[in-house]
N, C-alpha and C. Protein backbone atom coordinates (compact mmCIF):
# COMPACT_ATOMS: atom_id res chain seq x y z
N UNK A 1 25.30 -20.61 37.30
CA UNK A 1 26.33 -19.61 37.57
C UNK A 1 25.73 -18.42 38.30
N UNK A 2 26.35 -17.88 38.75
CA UNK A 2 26.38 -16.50 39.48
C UNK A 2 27.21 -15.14 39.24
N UNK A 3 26.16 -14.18 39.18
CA UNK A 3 26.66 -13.21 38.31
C UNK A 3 26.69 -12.14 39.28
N UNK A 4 27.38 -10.83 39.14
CA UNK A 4 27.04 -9.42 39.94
C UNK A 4 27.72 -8.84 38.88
N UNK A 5 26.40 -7.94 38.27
CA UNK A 5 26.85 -6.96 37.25
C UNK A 5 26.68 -5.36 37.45
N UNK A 6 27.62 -4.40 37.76
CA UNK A 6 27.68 -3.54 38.00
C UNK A 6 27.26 -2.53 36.95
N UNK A 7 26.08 -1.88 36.47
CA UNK A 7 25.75 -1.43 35.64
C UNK A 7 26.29 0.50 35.87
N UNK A 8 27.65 0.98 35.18
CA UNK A 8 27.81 2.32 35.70
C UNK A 8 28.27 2.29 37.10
N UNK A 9 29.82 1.55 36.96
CA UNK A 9 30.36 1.43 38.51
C UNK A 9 31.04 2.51 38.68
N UNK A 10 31.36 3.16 38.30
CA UNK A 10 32.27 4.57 38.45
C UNK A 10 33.74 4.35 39.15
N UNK A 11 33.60 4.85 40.51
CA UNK A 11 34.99 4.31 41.27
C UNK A 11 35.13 2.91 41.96
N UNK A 12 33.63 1.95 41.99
CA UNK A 12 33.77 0.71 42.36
C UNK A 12 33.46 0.68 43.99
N UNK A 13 32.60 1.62 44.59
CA UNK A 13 32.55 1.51 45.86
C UNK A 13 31.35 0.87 45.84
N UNK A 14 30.50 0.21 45.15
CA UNK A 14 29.39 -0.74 45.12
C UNK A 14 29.90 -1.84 44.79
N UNK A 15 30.77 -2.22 43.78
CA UNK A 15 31.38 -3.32 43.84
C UNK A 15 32.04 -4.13 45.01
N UNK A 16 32.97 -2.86 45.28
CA UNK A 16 33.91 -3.05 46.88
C UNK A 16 32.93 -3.81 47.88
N UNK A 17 31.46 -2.94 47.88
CA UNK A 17 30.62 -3.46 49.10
C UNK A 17 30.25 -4.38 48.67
N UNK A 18 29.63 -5.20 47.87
CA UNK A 18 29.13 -6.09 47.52
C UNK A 18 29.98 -7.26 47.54
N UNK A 19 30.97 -7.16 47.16
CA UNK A 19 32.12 -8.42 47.76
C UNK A 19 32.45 -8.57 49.17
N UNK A 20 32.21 -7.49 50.01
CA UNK A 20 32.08 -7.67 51.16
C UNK A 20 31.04 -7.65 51.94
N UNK A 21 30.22 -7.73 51.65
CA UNK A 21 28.46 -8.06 51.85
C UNK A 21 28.10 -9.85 52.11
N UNK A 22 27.38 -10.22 52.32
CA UNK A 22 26.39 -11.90 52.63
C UNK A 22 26.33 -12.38 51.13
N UNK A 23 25.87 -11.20 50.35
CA UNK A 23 25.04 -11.49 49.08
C UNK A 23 26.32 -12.17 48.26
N UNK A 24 27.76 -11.70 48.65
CA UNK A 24 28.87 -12.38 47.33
C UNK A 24 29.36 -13.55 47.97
N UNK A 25 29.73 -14.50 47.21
CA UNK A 25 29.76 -15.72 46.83
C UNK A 25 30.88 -16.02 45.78
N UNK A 26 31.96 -16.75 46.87
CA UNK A 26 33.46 -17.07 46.07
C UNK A 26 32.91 -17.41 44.73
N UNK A 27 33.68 -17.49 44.09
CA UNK A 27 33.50 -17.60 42.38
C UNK A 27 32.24 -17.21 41.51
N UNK A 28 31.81 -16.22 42.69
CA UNK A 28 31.16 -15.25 41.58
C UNK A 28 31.18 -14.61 40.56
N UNK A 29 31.22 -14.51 39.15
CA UNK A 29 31.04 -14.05 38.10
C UNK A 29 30.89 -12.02 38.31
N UNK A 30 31.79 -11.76 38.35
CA UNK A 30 31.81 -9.70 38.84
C UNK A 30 31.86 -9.24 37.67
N UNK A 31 31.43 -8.28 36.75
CA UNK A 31 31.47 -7.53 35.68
C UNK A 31 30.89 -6.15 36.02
N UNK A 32 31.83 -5.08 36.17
CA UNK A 32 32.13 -3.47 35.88
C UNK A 32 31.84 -2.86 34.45
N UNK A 33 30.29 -2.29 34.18
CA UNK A 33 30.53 -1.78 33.20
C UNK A 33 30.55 -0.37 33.65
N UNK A 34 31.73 0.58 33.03
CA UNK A 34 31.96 2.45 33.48
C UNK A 34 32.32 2.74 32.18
N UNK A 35 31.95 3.62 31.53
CA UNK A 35 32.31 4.36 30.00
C UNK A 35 33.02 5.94 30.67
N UNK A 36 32.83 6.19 31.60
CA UNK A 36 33.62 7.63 32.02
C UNK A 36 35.36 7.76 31.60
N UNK A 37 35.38 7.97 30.70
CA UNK A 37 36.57 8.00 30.32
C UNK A 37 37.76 9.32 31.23
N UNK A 38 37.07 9.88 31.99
CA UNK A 38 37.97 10.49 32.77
C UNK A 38 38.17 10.20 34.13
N UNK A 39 37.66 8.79 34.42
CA UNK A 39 38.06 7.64 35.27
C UNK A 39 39.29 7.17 35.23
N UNK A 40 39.74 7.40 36.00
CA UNK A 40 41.37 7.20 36.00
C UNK A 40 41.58 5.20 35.62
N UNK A 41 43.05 4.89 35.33
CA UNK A 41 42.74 3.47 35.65
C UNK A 41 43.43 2.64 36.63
N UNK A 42 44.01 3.84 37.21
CA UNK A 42 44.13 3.69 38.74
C UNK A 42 43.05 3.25 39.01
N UNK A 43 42.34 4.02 39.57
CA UNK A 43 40.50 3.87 39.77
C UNK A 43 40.24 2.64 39.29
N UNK A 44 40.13 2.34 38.00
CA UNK A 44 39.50 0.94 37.54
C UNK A 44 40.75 -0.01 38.25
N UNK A 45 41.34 0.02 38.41
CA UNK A 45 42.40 -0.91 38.83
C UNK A 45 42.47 -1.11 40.19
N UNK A 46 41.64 -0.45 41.30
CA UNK A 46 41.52 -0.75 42.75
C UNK A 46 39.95 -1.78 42.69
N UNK A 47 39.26 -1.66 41.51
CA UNK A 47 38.29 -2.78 41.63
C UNK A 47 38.50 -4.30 42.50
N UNK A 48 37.23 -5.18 42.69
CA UNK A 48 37.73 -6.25 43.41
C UNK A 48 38.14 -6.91 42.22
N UNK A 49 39.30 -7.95 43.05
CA UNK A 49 40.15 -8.91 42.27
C UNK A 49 39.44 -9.54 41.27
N UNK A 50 39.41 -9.94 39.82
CA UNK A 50 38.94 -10.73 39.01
C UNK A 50 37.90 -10.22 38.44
N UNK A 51 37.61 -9.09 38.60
CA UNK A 51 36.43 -7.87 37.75
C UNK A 51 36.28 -8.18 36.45
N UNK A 52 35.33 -8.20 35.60
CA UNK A 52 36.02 -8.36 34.45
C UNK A 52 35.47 -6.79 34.33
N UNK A 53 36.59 -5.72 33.33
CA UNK A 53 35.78 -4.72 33.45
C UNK A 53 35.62 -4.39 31.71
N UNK A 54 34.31 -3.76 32.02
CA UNK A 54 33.85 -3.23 30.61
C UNK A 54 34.23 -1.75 30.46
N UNK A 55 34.99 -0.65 29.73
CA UNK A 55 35.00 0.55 29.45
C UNK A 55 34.05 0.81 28.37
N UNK A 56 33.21 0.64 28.30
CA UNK A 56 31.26 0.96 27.58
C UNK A 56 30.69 1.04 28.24
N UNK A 57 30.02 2.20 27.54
CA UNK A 57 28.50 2.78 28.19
C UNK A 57 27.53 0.83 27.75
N UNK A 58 26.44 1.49 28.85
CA UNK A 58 25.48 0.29 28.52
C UNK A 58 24.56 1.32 27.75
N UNK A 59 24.18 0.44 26.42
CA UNK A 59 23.18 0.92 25.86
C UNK A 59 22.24 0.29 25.11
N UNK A 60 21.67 0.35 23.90
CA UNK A 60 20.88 -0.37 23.14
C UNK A 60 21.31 -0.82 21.98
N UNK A 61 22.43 -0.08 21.82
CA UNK A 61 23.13 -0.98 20.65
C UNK A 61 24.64 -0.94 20.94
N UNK A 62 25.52 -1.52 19.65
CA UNK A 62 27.13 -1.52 19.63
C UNK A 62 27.09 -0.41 18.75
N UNK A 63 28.43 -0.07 18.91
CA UNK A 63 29.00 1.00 18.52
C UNK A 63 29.49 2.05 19.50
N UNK A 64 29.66 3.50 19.10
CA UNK A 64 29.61 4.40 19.87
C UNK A 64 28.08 4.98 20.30
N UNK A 65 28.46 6.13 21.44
CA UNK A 65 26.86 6.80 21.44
C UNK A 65 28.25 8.04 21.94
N UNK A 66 27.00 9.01 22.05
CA UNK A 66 27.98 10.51 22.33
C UNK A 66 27.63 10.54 23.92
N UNK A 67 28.72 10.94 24.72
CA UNK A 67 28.84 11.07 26.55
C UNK A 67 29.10 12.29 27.12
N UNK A 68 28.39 12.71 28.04
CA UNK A 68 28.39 14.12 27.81
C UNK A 68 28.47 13.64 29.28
N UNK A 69 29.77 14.93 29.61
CA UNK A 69 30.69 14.83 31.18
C UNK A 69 30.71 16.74 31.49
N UNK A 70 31.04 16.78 32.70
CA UNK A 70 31.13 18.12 33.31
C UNK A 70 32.56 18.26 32.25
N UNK A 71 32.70 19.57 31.58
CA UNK A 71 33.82 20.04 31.44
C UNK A 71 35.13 20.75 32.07
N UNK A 72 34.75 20.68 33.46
CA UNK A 72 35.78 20.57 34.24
C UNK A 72 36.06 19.44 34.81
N UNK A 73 35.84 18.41 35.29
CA UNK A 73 36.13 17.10 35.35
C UNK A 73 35.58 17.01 36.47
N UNK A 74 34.62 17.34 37.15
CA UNK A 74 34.23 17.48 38.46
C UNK A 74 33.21 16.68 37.95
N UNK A 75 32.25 16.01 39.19
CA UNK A 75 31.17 15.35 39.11
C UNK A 75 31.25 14.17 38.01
N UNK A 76 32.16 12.79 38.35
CA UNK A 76 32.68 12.42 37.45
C UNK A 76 30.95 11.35 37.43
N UNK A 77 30.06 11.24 38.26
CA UNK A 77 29.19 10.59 38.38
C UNK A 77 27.85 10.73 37.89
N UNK A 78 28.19 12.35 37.54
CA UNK A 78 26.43 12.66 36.88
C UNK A 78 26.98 12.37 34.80
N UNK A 79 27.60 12.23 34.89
CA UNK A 79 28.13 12.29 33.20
C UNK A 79 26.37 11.28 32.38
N UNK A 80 26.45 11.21 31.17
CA UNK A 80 25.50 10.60 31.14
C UNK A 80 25.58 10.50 29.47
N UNK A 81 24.99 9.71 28.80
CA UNK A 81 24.51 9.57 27.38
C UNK A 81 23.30 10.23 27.04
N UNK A 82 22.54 10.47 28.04
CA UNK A 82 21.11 10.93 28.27
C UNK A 82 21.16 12.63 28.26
N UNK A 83 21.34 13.02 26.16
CA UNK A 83 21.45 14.78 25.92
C UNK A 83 20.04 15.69 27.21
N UNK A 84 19.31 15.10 27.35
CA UNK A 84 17.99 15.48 28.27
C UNK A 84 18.13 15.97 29.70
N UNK A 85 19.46 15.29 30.39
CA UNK A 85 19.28 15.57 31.88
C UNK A 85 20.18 16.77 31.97
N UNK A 86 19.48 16.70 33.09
CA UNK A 86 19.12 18.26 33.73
C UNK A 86 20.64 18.68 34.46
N UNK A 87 21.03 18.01 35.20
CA UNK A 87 21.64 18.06 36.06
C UNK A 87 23.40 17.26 35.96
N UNK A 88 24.33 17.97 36.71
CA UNK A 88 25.70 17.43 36.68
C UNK A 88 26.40 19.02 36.00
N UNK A 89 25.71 19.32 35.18
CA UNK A 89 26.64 20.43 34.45
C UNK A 89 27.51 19.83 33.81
N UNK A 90 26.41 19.40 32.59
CA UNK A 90 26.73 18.52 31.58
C UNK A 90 27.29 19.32 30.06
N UNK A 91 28.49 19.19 29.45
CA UNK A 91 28.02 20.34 28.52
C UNK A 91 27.62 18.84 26.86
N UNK A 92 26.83 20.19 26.84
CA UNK A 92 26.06 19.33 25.53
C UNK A 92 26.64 19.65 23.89
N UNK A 93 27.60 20.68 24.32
CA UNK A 93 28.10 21.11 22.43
C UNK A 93 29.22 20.29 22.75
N UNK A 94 29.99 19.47 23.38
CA UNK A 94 31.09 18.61 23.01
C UNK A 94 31.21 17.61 23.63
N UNK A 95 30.65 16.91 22.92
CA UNK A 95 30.56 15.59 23.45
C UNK A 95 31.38 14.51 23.21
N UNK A 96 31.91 13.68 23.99
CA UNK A 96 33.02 12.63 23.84
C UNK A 96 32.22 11.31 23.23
N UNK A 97 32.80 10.57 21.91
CA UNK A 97 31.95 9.84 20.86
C UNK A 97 32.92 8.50 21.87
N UNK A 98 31.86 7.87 22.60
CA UNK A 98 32.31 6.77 23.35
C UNK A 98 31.69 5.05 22.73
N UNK A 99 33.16 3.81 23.21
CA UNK A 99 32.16 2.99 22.72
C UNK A 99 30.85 2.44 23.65
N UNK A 100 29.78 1.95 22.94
CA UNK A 100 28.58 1.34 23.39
C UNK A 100 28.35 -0.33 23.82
N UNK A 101 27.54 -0.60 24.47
CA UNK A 101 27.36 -2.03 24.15
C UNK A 101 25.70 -2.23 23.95
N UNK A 102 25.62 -3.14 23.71
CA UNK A 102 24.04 -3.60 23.64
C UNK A 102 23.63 -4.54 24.69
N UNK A 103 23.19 -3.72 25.80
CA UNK A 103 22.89 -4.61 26.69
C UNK A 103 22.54 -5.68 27.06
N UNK A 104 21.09 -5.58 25.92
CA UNK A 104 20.52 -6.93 25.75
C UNK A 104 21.03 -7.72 24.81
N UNK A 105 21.90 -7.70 24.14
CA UNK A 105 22.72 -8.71 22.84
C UNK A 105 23.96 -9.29 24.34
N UNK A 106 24.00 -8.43 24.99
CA UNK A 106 25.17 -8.83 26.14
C UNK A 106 24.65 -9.80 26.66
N UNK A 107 23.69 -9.50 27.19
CA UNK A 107 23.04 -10.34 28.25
C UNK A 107 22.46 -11.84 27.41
N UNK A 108 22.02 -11.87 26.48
CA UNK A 108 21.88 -12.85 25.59
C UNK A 108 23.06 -13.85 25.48
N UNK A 109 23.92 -13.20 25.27
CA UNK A 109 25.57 -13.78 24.94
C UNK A 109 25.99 -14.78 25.48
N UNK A 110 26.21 -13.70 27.26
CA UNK A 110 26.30 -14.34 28.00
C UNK A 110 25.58 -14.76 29.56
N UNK A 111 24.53 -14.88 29.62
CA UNK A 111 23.93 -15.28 30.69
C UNK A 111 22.90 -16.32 29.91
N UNK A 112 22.68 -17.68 30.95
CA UNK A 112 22.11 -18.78 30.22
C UNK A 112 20.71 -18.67 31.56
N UNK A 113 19.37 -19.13 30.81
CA UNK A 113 18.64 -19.40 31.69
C UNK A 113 18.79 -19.86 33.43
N UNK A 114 18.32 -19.82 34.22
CA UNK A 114 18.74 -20.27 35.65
C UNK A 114 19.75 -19.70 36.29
N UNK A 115 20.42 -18.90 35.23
CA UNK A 115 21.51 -18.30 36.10
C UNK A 115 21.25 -17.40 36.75
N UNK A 116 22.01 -17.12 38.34
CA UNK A 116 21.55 -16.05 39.46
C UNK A 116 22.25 -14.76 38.94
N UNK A 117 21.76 -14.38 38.55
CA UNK A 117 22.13 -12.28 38.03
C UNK A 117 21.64 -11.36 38.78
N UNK A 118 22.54 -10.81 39.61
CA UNK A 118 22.29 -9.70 40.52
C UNK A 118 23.02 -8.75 39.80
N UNK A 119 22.06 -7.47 39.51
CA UNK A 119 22.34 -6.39 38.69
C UNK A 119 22.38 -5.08 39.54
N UNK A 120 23.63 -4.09 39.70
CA UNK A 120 23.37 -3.01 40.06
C UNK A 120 23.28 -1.74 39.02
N UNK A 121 22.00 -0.90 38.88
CA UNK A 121 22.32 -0.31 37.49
C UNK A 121 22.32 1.26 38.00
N UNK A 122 23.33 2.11 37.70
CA UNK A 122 23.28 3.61 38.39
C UNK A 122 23.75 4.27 36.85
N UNK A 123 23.01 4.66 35.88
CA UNK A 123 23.42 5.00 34.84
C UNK A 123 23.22 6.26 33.94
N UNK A 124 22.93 6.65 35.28
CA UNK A 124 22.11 8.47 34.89
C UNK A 124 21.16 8.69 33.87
N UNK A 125 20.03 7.79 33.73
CA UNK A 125 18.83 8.55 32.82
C UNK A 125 19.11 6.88 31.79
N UNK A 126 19.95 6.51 31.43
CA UNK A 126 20.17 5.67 30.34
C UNK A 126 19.01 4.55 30.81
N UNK A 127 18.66 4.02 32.20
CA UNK A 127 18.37 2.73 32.26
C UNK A 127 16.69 3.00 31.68
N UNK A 128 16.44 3.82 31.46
CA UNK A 128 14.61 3.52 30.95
C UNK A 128 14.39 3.05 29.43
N UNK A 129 16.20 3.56 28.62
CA UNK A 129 16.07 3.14 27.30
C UNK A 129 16.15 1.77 27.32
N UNK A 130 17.20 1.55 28.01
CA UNK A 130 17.91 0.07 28.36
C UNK A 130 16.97 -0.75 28.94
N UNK A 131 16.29 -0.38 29.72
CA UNK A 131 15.48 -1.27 30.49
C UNK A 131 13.88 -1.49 29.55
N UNK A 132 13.68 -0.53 28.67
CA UNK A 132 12.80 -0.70 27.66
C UNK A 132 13.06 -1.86 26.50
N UNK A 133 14.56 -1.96 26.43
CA UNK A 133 15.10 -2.48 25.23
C UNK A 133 14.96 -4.34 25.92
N UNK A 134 15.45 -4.19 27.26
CA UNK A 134 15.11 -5.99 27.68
C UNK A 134 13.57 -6.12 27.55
N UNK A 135 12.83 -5.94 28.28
CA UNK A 135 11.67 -5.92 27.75
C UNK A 135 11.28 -6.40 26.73
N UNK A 136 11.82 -5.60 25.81
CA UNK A 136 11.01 -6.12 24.91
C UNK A 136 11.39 -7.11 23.94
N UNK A 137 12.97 -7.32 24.26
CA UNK A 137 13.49 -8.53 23.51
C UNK A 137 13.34 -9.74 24.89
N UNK A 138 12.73 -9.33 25.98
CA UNK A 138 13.02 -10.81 26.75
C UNK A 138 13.88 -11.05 27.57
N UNK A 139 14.95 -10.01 27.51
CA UNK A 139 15.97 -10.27 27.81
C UNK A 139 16.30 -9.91 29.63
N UNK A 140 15.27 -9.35 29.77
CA UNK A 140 14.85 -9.21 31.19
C UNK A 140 14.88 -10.20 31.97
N UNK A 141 14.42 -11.04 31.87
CA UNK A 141 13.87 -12.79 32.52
C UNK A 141 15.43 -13.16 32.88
N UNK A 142 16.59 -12.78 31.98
CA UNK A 142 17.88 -13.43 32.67
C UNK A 142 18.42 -12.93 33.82
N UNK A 143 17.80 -11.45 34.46
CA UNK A 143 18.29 -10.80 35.30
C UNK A 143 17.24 -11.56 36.74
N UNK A 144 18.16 -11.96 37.90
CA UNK A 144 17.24 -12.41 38.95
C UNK A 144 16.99 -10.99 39.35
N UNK A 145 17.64 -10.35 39.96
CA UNK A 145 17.21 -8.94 40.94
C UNK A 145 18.12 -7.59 40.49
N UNK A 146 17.58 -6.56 40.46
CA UNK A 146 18.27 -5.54 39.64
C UNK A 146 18.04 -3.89 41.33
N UNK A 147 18.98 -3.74 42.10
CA UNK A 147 19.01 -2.75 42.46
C UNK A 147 19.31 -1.36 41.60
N UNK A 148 18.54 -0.37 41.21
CA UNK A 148 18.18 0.19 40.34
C UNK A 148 18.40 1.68 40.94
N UNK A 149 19.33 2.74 40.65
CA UNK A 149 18.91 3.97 40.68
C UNK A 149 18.37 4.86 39.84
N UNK A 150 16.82 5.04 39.85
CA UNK A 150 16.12 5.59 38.68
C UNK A 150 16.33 7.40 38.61
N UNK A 151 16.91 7.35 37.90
CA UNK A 151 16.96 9.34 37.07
C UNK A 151 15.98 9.67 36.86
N UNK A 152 14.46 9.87 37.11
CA UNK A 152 13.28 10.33 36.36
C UNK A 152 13.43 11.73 35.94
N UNK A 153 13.94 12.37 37.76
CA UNK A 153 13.68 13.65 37.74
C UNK A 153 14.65 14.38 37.02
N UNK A 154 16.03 14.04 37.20
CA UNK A 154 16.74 14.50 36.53
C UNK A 154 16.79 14.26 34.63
N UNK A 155 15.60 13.94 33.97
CA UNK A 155 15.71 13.70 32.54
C UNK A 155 14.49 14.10 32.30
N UNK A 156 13.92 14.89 33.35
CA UNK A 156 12.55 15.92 32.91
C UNK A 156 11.85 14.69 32.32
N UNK A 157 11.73 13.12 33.15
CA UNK A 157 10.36 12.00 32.62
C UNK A 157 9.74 12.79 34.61
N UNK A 158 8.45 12.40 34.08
CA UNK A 158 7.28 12.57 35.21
C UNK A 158 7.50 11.48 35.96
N UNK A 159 7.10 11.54 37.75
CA UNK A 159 7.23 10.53 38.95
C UNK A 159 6.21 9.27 38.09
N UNK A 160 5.03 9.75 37.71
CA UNK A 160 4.03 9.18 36.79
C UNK A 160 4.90 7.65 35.94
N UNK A 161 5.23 8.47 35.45
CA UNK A 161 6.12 7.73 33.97
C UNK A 161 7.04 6.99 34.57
N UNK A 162 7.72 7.00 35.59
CA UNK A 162 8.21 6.40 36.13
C UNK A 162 7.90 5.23 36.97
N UNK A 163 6.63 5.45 37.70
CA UNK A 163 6.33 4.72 38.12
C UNK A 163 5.58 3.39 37.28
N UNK A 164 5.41 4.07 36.12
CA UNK A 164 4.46 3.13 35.24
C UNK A 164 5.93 2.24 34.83
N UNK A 165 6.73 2.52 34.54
CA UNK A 165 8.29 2.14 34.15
C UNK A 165 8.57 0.65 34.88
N UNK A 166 8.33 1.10 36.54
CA UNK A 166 8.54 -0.21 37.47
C UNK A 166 7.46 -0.71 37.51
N UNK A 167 6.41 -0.90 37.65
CA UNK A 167 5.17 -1.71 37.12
C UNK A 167 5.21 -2.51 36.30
N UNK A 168 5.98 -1.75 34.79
CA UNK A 168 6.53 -2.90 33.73
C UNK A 168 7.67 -3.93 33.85
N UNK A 169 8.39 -3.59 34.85
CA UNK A 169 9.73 -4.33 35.09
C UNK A 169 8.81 -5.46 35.81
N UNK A 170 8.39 -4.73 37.12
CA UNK A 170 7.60 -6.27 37.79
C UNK A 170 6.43 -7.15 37.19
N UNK A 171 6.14 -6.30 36.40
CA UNK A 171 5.30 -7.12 35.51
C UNK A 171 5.86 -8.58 34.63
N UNK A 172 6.88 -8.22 34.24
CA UNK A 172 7.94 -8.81 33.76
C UNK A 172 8.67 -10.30 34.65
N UNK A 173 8.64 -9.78 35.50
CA UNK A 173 8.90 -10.64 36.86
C UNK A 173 10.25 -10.48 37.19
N UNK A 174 10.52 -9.25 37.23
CA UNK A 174 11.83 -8.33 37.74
C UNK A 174 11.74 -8.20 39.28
N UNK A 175 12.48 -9.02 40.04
CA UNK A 175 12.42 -8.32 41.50
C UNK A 175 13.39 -7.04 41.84
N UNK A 176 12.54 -5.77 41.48
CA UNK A 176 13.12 -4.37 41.52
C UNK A 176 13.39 -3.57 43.04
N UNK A 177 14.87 -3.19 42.81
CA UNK A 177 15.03 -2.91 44.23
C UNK A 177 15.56 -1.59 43.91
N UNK A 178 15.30 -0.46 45.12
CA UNK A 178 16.49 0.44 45.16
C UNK A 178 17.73 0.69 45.03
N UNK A 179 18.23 1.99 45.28
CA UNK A 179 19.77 1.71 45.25
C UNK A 179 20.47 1.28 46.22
N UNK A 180 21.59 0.36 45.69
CA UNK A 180 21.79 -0.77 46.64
C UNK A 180 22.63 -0.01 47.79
N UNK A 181 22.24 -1.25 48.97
CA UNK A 181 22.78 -0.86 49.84
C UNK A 181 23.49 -1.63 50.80
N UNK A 182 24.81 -1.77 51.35
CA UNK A 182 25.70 -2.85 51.84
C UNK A 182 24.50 -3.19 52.72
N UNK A 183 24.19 -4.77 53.16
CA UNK A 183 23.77 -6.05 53.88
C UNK A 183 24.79 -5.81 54.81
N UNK A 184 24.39 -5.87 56.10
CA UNK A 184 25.17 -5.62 57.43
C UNK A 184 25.41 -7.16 57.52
């Protein structure tokens, strides 16, 4: 099977491109995960056809986690689970108690060995927990290629720490890419 998992799609303009890109492939397997609850569902509802969409944060476990969004509704993209970052004009005394998923119990679930998993993950600061958490259950190995936008700076981690971060992914045998970008 063939997968494209949108890790933190927000309004779906990575999705959009990616269905119209080389890389998608009729009966591809599409999954939207966005927890921004002040995402309209208009918005979720201009996604490409057959999305399956997730309204959960990706995280390390089920349940809720607390989501901390601009309190004016502006910058619907820096919002984040991550109390640490710096940036968006985040407020931190009221936080919206959102549900969670467990990434790697997800990915376990449903993705079977051999399967092609193209991952886009833009998740403001969250992916070093998340990406710590495959790791170390394994659960890494199901992902073929993961275009990745890494938050270092904005969650006050060092370029350092970061870089040691992707070292471990490829170590792993993660083919780690930037943030994605439409295939002409």
């Amino acid at each position: 099977m063939k997968w494209f998992l949108d890790l933190g799609s927000n309004r779906g303009k990575i999705l959009r491109e990616f269905v119209a890109s080389p890389e998608y492939e009729d009966g591809m397997n599409l999954h939207a995960f966005e927890a921004n609850p002040l995402i309209d569902e208009k918005i979720i509802r201009s996604y490409p056809a057959g999305t399956i969409v997730h309204r959960k944060a990706v995280w390390i476990h089920d349940g809720t986690v607390d989501f901390y969004v601009n309190p004016n509704g502006e910058k619907m993209e820096s919002s984040s689970v991550i109390r640490e970052k710096k940036t968006g004009g985040l407020d931190f005394h009221h936080p919206l108690h959102i549900p969670c998923v467990d990434f790697s119990a997800w990915l376990k679930s449903n993705i079977s060995p051999g399967d092609n998993v193209i991952c886009k993950c833009d998740i403001e600061g969250a992916e070093y927990e998340v990406f710590k958490k495959l790791c170390s259950e394994g659960t890494i190995s199901l992902l073929s290629l993961v275009y990745m936008e890494r938050h270092w700076s904005k969650i006050g981690m060092s370029k350092s720490d970061d870089e040691a971060f992707c070292r471990k992914l490829r170590c792993h045998g993660l083919k780690l890419r930037g943030e994605y970008k439409k295939v002409a």
